[in-house]
Every structure is written in C-alpha cells, then in structure tokens.
C-alpha atoms as a PDB file:
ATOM      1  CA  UNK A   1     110.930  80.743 125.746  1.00  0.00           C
ATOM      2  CA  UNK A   2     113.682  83.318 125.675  1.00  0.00           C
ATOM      3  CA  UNK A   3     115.373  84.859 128.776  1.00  0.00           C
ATOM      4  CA  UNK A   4     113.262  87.777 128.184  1.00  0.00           C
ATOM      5  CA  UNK A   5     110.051  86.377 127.818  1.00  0.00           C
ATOM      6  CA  UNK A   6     110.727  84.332 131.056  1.00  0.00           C
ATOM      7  CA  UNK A   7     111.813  87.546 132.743  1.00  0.00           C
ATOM      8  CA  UNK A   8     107.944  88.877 131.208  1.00  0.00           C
ATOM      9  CA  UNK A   9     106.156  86.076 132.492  1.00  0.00           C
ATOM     10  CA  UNK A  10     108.023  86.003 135.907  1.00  0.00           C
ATOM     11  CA  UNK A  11     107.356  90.397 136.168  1.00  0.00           C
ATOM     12  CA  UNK A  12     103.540  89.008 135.362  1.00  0.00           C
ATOM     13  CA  UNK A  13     103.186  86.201 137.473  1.00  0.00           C
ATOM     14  CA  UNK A  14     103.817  89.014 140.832  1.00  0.00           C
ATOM     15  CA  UNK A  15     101.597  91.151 138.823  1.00  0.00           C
ATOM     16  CA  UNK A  16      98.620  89.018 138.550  1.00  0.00           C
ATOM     17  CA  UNK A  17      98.946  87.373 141.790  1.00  0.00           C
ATOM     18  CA  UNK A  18      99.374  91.044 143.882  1.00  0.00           C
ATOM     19  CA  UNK A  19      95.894  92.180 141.589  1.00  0.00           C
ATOM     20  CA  UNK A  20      93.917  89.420 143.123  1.00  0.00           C
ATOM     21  CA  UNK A  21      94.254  90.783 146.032  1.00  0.00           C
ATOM     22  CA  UNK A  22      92.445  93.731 144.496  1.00  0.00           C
ATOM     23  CA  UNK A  23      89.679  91.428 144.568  1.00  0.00           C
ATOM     24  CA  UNK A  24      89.849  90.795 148.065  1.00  0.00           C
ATOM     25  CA  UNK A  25      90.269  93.957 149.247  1.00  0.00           C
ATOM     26  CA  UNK A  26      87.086  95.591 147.249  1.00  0.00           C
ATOM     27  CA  UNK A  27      85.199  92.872 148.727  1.00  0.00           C
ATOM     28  CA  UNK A  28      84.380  91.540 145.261  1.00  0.00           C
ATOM     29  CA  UNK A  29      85.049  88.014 145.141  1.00  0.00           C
ATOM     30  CA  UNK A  30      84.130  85.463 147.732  1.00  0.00           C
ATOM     31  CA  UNK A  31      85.935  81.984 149.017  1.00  0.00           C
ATOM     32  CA  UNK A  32      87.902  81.035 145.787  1.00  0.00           C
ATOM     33  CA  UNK A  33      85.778  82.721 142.944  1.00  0.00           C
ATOM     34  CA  UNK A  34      86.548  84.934 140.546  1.00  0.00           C
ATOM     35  CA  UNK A  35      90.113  85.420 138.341  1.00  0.00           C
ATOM     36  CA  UNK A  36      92.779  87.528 136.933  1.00  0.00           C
ATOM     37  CA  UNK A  37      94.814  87.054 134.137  1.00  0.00           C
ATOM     38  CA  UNK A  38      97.497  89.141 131.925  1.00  0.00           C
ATOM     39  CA  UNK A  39      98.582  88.976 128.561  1.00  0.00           C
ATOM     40  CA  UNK A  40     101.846  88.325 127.299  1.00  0.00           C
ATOM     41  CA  UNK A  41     101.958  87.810 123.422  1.00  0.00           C
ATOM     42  CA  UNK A  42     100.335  84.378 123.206  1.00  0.00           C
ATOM     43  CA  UNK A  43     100.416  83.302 126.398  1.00  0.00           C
ATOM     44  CA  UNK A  44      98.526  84.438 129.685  1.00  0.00           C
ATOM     45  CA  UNK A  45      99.048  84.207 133.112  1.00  0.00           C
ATOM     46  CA  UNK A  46      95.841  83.647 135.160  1.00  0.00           C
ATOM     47  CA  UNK A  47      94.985  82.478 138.683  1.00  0.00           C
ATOM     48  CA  UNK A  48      94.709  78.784 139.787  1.00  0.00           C
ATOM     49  CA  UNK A  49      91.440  76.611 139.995  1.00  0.00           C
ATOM     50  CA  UNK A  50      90.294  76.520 143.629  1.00  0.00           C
ATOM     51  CA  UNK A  51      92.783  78.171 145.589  1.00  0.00           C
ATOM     52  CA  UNK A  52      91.878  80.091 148.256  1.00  0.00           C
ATOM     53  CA  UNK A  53      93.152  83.568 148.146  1.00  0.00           C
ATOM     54  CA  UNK A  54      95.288  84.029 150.796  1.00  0.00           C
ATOM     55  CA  UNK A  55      97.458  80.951 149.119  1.00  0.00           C
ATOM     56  CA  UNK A  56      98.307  82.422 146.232  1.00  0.00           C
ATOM     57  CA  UNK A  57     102.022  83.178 145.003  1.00  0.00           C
ATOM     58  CA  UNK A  58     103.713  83.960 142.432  1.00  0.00           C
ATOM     59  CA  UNK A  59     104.779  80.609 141.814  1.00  0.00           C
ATOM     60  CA  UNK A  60     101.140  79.600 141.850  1.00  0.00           C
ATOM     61  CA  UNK A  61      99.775  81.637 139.030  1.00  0.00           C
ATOM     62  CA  UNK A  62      99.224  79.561 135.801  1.00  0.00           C
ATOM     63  CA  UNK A  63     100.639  80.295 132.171  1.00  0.00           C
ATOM     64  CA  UNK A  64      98.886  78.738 129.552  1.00  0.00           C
ATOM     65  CA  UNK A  65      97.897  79.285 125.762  1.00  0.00           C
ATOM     66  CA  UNK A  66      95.562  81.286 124.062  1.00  0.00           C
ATOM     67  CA  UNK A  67      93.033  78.653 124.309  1.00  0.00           C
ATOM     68  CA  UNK A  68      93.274  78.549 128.175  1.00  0.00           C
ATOM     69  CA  UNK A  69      95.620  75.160 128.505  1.00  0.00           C
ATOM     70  CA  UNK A  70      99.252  75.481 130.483  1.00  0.00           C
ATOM     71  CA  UNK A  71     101.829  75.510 128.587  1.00  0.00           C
ATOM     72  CA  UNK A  72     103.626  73.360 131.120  1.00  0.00           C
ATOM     73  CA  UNK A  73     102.380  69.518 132.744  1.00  0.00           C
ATOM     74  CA  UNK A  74     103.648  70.225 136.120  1.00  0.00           C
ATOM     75  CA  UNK A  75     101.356  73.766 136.602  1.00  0.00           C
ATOM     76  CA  UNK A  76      98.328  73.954 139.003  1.00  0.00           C
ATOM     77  CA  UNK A  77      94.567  73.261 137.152  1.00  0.00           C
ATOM     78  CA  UNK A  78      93.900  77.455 135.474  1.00  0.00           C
ATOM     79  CA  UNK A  79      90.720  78.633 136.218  1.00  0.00           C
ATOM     80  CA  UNK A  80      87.508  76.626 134.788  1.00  0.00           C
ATOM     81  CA  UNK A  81      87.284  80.486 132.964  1.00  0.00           C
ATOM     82  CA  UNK A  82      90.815  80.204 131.057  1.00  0.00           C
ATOM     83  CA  UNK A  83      89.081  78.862 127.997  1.00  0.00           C
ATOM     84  CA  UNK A  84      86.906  82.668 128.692  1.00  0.00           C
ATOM     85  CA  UNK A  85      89.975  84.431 129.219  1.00  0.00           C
ATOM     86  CA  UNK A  86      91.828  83.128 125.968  1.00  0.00           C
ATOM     87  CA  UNK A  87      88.832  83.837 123.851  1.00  0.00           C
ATOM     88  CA  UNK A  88      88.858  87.038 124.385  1.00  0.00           C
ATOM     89  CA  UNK A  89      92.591  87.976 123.685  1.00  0.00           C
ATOM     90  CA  UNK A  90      92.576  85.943 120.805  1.00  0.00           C
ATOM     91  CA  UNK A  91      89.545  88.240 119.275  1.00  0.00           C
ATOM     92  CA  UNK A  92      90.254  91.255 120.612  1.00  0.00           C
ATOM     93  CA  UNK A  93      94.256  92.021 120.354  1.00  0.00           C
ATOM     94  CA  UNK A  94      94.524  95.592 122.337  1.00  0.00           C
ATOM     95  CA  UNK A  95      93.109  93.656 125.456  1.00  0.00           C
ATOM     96  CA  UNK A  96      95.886  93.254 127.652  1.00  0.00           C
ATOM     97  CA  UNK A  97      93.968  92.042 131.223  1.00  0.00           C
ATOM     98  CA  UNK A  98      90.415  90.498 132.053  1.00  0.00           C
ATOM     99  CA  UNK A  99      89.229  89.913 135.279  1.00  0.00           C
ATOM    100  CA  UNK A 100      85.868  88.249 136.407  1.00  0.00           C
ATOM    101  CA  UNK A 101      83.874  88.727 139.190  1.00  0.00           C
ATOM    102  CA  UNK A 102      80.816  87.586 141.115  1.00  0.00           C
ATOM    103  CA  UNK A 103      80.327  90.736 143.053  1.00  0.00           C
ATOM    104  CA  UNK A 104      77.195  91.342 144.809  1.00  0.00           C
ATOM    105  CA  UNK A 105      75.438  93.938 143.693  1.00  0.00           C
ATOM    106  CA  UNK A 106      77.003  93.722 139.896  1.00  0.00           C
ATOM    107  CA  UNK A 107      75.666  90.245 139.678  1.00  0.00           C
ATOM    108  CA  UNK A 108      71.886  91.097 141.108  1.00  0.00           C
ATOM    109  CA  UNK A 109      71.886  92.979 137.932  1.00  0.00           C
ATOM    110  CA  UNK A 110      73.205  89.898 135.745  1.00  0.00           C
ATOM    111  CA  UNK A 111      70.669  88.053 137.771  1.00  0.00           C
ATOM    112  CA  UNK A 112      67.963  90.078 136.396  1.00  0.00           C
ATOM    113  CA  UNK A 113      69.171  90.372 133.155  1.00  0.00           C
ATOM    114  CA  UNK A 114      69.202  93.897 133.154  1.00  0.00           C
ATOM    115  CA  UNK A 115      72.142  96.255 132.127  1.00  0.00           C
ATOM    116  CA  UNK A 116      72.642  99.210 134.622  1.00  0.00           C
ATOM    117  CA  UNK A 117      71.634 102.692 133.222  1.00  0.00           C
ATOM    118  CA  UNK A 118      74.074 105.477 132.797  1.00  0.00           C
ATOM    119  CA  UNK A 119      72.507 107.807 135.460  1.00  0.00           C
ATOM    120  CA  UNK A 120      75.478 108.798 136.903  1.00  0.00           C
ATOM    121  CA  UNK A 121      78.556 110.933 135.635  1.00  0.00           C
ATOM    122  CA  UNK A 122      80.880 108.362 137.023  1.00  0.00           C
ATOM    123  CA  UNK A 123      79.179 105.947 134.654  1.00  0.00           C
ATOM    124  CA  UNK A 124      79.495 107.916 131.636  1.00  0.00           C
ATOM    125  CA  UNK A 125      83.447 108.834 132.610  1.00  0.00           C
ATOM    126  CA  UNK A 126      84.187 104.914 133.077  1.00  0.00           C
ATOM    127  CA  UNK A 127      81.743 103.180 131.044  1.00  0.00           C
ATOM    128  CA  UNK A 128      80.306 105.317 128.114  1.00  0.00           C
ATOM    129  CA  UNK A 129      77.179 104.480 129.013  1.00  0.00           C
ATOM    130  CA  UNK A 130      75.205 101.798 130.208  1.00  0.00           C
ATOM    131  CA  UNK A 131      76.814  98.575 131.614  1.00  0.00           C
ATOM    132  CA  UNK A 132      75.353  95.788 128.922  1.00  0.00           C
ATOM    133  CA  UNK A 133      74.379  92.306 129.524  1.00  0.00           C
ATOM    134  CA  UNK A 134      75.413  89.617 128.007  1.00  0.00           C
ATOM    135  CA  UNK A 135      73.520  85.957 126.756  1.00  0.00           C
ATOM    136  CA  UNK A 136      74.130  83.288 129.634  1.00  0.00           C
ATOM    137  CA  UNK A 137      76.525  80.381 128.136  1.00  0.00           C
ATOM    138  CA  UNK A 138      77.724  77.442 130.511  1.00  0.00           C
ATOM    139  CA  UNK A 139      81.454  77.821 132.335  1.00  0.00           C
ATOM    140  CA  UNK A 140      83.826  75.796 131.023  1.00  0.00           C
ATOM    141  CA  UNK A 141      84.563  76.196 127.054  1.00  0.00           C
ATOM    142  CA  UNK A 142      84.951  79.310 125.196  1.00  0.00           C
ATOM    143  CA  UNK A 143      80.904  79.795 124.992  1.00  0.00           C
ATOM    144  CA  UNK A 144      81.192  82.676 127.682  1.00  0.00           C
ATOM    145  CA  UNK A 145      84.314  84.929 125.707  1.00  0.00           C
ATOM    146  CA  UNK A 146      82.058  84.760 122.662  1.00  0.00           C
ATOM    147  CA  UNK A 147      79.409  86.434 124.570  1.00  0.00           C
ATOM    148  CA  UNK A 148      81.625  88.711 125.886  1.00  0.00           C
ATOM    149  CA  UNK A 149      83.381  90.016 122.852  1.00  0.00           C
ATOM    150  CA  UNK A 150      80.092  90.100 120.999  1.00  0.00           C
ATOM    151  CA  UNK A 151      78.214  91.854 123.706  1.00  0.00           C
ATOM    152  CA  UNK A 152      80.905  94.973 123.964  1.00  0.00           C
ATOM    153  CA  UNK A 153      81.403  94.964 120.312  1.00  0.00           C
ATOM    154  CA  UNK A 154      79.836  98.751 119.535  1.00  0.00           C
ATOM    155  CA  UNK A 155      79.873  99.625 123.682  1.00  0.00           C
ATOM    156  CA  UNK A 156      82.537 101.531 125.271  1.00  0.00           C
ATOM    157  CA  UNK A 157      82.210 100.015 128.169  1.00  0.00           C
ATOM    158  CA  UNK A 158      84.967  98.068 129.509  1.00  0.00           C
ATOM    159  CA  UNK A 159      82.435  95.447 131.796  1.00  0.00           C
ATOM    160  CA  UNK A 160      79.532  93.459 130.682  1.00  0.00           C
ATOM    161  CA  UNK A 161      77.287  91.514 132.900  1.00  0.00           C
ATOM    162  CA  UNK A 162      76.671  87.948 131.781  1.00  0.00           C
ATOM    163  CA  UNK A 163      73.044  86.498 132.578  1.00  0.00           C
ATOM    164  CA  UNK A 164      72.310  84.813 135.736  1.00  0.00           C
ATOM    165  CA  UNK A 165      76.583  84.335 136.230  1.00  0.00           C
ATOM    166  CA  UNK A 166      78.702  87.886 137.257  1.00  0.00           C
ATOM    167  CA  UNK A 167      80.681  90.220 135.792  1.00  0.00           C
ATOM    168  CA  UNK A 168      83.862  90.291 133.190  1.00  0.00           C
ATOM    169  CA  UNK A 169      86.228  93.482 132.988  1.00  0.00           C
ATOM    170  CA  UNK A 170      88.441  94.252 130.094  1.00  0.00           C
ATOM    171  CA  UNK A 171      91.301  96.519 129.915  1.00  0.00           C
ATOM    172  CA  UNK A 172      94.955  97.421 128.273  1.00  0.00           C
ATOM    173  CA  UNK A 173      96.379  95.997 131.236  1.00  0.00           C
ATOM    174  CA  UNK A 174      95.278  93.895 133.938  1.00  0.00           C
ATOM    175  CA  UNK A 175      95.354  96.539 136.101  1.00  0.00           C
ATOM    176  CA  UNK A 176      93.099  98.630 133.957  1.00  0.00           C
ATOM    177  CA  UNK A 177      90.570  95.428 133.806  1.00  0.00           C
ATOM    178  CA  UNK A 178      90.458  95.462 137.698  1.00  0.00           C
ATOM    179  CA  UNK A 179      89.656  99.116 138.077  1.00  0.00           C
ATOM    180  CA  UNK A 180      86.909  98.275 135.692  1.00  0.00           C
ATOM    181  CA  UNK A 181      85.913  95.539 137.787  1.00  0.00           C
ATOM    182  CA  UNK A 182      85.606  97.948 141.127  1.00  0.00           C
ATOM    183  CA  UNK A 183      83.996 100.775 139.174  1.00  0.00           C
ATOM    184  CA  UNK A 184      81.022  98.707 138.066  1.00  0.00           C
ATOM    185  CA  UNK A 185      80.305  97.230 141.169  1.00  0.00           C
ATOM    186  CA  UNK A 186      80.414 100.707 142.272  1.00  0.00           C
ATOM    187  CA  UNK A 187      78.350 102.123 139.643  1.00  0.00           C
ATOM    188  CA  UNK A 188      75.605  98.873 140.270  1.00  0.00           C
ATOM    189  CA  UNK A 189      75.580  99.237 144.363  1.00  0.00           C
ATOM    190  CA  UNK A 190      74.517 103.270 143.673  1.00  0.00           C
ATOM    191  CA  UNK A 191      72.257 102.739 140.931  1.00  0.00           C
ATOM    192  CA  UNK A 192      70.442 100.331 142.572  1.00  0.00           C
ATOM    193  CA  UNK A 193      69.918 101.970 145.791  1.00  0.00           C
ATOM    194  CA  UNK A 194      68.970 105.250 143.817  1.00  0.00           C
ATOM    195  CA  UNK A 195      66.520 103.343 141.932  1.00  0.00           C
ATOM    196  CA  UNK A 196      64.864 102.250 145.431  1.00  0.00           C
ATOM    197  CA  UNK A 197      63.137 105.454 145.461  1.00  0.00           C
ATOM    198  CA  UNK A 198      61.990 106.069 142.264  1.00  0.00           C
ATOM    199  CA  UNK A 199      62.466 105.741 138.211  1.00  0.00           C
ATOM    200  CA  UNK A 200      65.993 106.770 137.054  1.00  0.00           C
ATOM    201  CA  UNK A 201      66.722 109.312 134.196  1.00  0.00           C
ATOM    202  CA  UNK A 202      69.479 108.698 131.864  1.00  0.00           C
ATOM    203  CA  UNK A 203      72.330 111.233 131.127  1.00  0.00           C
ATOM    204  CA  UNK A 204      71.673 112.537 127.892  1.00  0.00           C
ATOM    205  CA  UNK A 205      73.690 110.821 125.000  1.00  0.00           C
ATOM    206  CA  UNK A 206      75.286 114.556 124.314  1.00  0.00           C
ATOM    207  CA  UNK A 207      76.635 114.634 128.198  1.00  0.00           C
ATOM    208  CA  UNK A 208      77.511 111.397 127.990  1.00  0.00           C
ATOM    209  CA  UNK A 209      80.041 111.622 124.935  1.00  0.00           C
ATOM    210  CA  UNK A 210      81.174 115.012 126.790  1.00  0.00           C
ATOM    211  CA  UNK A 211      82.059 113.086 130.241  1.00  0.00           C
ATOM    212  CA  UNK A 212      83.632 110.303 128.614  1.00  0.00           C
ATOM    213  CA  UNK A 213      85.753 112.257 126.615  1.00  0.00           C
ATOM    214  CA  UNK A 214      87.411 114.396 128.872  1.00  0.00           C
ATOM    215  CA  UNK A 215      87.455 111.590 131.639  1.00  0.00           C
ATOM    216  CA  UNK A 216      89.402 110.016 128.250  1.00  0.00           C
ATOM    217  CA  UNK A 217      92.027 112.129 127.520  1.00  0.00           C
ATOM    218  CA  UNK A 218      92.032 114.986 130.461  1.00  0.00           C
ATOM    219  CA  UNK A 219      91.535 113.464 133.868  1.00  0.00           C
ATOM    220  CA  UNK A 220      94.626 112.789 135.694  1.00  0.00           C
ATOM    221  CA  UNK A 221      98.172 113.357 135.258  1.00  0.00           C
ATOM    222  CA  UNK A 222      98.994 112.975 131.605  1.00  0.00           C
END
C-alpha cells in the first residue's frame, strides 16, 4: 500500500466510524447491529463484528478485500455482512458506500415481504418509486449482495428491503448510502401510518419521473 492509499484508508477509517454514529443517532440500529462500509479501489473499510457502538474508533474499523476478508491478521472479525458488502462493489463499480440496517418500521415491511408504495413526493424525489424487496438469503456468504444487486437492477431506488432480514442502502459515497438509509425508514414509518386509515394511491409514473428529476439535478446548492 502506498503512502497515499494509507493516507485514503486512514481519511476513511474516521469517515466510516463518525457515519455509524448516523445510525445511532436516527435511531436505526439497535445494540451492535447493522454496518457501514466505504470503498476505496479494492478494498473497503467496514465496521467490526459485535462491537457496541459507543466503542468504535477509528482504529477499530476493518479493511478488507472485495470479498469481505481483512487484508491484515491482526484486524478485529468485519461484519458477518462483509461478504454482502464486497458483493456489491465488486458488481456494481459507481457504488462507493452501503450501509445496512434493521430499522423498525423499514424492516416490518421486509417482514411482510412487501415493498413500500411511492405515495409520497419525498419517495419519488429519493427513491424513484417504490422501495423493492428483495428474496431472503442466509447472512454470512455473498447470497444476500446477489439479491441486492439483482433486486435494484432496473429500480432507481437506492434501498431495497430484504425478506424477513432489514434494509441495505447504496450510494456514491457512504455518506450518500446513509442518507438513503434514514430516508427509507422515513418514507416506511409515514407510509405505514397513512395506510392505517385507508388504501394508498400511487403517484402517477408521469409525477414520479418529474419529482425525481428535478430532486436529481435541481434541489440544493449545485
């Protein structure tokens, strides 16, 4: 590893470990679940397995491969979803950041099997549409970043919903992917309490390419 690169990973390391306090504060992980990780080239930095929150450093975060193993022997165990995380860079290169989350109201939807409906504008500015879901595939191997990359393949949405498990972001950066993460919880906490009193409309397809778009390339300061 050059200077450079080590400089990269080190700038990434404070990166990933200050986003999973993102996590935290959005109240959309619980005890030591859910993960972070960045990109850089063909390595990743992601968060450790089983570490409570409030522990992590820096120093803590774990670089590994592509295929989710550290690149070093004396690193902390990566997440059981590394193998998830590396899938999905390897298959889908302008992904820069993937996060994964078990938040509540999100995951009642996974639960069910059932993506959440674009009914709201905020929806079709973030997502594109609907929120998909995604087969269920056991944690542990790369069985779960197939689904994923298959699932948004033709979406525009930057979350899916993976049966009966929780919720993985995707985004240019990590920060991007985290964003994601807090907008579809968002997005699944409204539409499910709007859908307590009654059946649900979605946006027409026409609004729906209209919101996106300028939420694409007008909102904000450009």
């Amino acid at each position: 590893m050059t200077t450079a690169e080590g400089a990269e990973i080190g700038a990434l390391r404070e990166r990933v470990c200050r986003l999973h306090g993102e996590l935290v504060r959005y109240g959309l992980v619980a005890w030591t679940s859910g993960n972070v990780s960045a990109r850089c080239g063909n390595l990743m930095v992601i968060k450790p397995s089983g570490v409570a929150y409030e522990e992590l450093t820096p120093e803590s975060m774990v670089v590994c491969d592509l295929e989710g193993k550290p690149v070093t022997s004396r690193s902390l165990k990566p997440s059981s979803d590394a193998a998830t995380h590396g899938y999905i860079y390897r298959h889908l290169p302008e992904v820069g950041g993937v996060v994964h989350t078990h938040s509540a109201y999100a995951t009642a939807w996974a639960a069910r099997g059932e993506p959440i409906p674009c009914v709201i504008t905020a929806m079709a500015d973030e997502f594109g549409g609907d929120i998909p879901v995604g087969p269920f595939a056991p944690v542990g191997d790369d069985q779960i970043g197939r689904g994923v990359v298959e699932t948004l393949a033709g979406h525009r949405s930057p979350a899916v919903l993976m049966a009966s498990h929780g919720v993985f972001t995707i985004g240019g950066t990590a920060r991007e992917a985290v964003k994601a993460a807090v907008m579809c919880e968002d997005a699944a906490r409204t539409v499910h309490l709007a859908r307590a009193y009654g059946e649900l409309a979605r946006l027409p397809a026409d609004q729906v390419d209209a919101l996106h778009a300028r939420y694409t390339n007008q909102y904000g300061q450009r």
